[in-house]
N, C-alpha and C. Protein backbone atom coordinates (compact mmCIF):
# COMPACT_ATOMS: atom_id res chain seq x y z
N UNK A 1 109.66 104.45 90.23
CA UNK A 1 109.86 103.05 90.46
C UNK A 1 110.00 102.33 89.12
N UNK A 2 111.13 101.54 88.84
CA UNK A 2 111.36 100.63 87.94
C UNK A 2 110.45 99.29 87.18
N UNK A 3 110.33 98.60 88.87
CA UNK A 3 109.20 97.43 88.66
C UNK A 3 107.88 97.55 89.60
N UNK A 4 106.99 96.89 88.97
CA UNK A 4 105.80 96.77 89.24
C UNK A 4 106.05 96.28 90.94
N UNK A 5 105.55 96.57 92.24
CA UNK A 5 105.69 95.70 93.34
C UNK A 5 104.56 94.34 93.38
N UNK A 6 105.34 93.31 93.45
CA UNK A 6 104.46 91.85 93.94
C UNK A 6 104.84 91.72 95.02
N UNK A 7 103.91 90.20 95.26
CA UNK A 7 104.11 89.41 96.76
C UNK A 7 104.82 88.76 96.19
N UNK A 8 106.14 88.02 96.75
CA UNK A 8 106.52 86.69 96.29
C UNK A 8 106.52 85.31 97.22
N UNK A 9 106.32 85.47 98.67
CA UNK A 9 106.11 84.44 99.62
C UNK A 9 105.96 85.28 100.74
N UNK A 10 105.22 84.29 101.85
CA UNK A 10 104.65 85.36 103.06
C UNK A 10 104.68 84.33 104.03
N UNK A 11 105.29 84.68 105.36
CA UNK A 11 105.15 83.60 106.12
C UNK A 11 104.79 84.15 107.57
N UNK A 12 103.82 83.56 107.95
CA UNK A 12 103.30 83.76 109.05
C UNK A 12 103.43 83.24 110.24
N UNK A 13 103.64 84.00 111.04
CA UNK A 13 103.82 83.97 112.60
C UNK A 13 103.29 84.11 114.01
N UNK A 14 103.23 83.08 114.65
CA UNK A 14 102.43 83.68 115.81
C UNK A 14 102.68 84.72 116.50
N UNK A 15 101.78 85.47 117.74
CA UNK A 15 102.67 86.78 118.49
C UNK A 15 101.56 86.45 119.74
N UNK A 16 102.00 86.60 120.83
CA UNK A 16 101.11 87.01 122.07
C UNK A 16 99.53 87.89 121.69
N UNK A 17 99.80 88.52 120.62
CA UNK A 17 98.29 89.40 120.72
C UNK A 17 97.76 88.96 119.24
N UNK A 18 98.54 88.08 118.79
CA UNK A 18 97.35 87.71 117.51
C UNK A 18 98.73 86.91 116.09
N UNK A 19 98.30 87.68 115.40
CA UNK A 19 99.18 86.70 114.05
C UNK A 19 99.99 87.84 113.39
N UNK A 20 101.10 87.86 112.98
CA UNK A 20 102.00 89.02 112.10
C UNK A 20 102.42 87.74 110.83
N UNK A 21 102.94 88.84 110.21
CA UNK A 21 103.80 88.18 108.79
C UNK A 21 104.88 88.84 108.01
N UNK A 22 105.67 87.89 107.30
CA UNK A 22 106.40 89.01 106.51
C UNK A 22 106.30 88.73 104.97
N UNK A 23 106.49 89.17 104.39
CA UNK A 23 105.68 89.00 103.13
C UNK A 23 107.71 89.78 102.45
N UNK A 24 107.77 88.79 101.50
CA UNK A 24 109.24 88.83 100.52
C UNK A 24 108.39 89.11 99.18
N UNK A 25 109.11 90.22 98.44
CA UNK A 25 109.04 91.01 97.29
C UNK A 25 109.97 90.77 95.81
N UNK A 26 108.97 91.33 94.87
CA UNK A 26 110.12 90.83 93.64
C UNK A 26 111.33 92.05 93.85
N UNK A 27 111.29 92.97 94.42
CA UNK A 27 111.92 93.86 94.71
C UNK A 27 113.36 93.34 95.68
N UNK A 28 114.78 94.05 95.61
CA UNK A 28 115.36 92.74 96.27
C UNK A 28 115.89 93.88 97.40
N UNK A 29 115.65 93.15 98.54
CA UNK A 29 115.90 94.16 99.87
C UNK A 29 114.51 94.97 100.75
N UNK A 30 113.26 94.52 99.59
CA UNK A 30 112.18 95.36 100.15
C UNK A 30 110.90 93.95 100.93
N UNK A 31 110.83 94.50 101.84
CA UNK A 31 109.86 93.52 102.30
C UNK A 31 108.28 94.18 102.95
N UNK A 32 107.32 93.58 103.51
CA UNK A 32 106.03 93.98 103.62
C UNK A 32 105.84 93.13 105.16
N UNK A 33 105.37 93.97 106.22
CA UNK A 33 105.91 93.79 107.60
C UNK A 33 104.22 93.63 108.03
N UNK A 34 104.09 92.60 109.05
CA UNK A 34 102.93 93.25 109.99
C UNK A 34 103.24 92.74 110.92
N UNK A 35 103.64 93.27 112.24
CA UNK A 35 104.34 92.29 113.43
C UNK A 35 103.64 91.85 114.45
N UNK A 36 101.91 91.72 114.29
CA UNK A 36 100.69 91.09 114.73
C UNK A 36 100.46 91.10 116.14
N UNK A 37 101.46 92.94 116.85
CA UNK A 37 100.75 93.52 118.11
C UNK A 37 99.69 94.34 117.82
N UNK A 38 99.30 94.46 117.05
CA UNK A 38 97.99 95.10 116.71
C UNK A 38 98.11 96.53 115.88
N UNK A 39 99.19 96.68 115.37
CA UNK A 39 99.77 98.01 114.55
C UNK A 39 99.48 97.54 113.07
N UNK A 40 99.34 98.59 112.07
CA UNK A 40 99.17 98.33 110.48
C UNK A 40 100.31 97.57 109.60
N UNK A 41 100.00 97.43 108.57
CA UNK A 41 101.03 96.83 107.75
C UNK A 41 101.88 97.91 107.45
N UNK A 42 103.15 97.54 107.26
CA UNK A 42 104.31 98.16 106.37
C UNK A 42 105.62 97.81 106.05
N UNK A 43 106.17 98.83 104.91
CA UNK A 43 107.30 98.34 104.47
C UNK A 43 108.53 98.77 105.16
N UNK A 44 109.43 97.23 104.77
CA UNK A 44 110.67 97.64 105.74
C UNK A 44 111.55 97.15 104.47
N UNK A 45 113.17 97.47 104.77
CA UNK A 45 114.10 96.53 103.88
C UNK A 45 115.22 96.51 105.28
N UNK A 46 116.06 95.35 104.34
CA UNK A 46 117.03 94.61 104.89
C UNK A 46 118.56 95.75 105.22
N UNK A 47 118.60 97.15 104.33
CA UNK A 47 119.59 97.71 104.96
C UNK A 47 120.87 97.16 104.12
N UNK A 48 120.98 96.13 103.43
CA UNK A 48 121.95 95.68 102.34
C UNK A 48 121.81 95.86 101.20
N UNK A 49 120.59 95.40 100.94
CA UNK A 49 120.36 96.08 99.20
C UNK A 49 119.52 97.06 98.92
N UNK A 50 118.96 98.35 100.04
CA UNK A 50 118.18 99.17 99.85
C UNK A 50 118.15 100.11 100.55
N UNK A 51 118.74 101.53 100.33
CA UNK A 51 118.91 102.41 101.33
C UNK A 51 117.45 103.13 101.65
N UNK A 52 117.61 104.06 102.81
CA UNK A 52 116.45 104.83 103.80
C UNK A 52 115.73 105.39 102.21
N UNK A 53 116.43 106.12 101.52
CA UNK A 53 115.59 107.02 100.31
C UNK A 53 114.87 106.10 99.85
N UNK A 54 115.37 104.79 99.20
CA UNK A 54 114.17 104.23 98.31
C UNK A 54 113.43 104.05 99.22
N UNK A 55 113.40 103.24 100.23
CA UNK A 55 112.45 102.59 101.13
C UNK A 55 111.44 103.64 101.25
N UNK A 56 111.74 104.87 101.55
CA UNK A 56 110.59 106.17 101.00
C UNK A 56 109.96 106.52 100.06
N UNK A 57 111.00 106.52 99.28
CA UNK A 57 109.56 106.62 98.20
C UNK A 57 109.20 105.21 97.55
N UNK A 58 109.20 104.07 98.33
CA UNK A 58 107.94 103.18 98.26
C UNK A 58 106.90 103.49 99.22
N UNK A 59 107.34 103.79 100.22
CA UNK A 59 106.89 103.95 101.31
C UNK A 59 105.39 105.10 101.09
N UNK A 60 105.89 106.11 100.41
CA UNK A 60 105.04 107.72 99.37
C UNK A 60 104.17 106.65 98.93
N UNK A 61 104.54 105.21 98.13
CA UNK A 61 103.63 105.14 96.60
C UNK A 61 102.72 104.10 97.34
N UNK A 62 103.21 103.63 98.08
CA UNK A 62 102.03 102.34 98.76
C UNK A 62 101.99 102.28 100.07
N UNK A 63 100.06 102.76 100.22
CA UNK A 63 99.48 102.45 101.87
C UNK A 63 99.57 101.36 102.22
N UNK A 64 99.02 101.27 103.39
CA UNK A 64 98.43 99.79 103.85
C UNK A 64 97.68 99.71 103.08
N UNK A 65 96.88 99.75 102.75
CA UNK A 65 95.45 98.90 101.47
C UNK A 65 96.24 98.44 100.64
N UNK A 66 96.98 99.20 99.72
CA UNK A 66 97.60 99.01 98.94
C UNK A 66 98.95 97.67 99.28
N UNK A 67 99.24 97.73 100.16
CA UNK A 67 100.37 96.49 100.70
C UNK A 67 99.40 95.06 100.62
N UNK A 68 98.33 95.27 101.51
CA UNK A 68 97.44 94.31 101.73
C UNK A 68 96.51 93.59 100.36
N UNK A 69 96.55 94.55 99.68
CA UNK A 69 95.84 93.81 98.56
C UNK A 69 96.95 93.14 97.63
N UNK A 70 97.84 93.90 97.91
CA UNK A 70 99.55 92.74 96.75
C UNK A 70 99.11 91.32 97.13
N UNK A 71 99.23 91.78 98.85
CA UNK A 71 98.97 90.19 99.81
C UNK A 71 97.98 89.38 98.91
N UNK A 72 96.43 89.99 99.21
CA UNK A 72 95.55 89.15 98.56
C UNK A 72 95.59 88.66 97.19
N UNK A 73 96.40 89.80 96.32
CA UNK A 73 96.32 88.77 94.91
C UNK A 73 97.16 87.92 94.92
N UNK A 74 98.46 87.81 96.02
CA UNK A 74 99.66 86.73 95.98
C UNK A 74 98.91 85.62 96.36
N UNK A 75 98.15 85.43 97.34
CA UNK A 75 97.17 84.89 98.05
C UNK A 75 96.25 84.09 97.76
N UNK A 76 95.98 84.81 96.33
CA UNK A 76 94.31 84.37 95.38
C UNK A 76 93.09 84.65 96.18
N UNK A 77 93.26 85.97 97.07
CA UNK A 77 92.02 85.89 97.91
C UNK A 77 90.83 86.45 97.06
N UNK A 78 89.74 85.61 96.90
CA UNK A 78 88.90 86.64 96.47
C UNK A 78 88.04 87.78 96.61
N UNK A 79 88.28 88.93 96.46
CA UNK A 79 88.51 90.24 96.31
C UNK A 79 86.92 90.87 96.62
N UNK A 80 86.02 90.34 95.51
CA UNK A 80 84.57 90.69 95.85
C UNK A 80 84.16 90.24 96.68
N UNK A 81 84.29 88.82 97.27
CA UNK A 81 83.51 88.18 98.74
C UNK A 81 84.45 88.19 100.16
N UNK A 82 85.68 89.00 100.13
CA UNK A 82 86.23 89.10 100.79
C UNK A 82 85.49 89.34 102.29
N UNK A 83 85.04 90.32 102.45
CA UNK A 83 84.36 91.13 103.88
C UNK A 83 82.97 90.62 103.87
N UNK A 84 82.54 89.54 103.01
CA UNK A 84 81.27 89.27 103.08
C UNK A 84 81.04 87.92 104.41
């Protein structure tokens, strides 16, 4: 991978079973998915500026934890009192 992955805006949505979002990347074509039926976070792209291979090996380099915490530092969530 070239660049570091960030959050760059995240916008949230309602759904019948709770809340999803999509979260836009400095990366161009790669985005960060949660579609808030009750399934984990992950990455998707747009199919124009990013073919199936890369989307894999982002896909290899970052879990969900790892997606979710981009979120929280885009976020400013704080990190130690988070789950408290």
């Amino acid at each position: 991978m070239e660049k570091q992955l960030k959050v760059t805006g995240v916008r949230y949505f309602k759904t019948r079973l709770g809340l999803g979002y999509e979260c836009k990347t400095n990366i161009n074509g790669l985005l960060i998915w949660n579609d808030g039926n009750g399934g984990g976070t992950f990455l998707d792209c747009d199919f124009q500026n990013m073919n199936r291979r890369e989307l894999t090996q982002y896909e290899e380099e970052f879990s969900e934890t790892n997606l979710e915490h981009l979120i929280d530092v885009y976020e400013g969530v704080d990190l130690i009192n988070k789950y408290i």
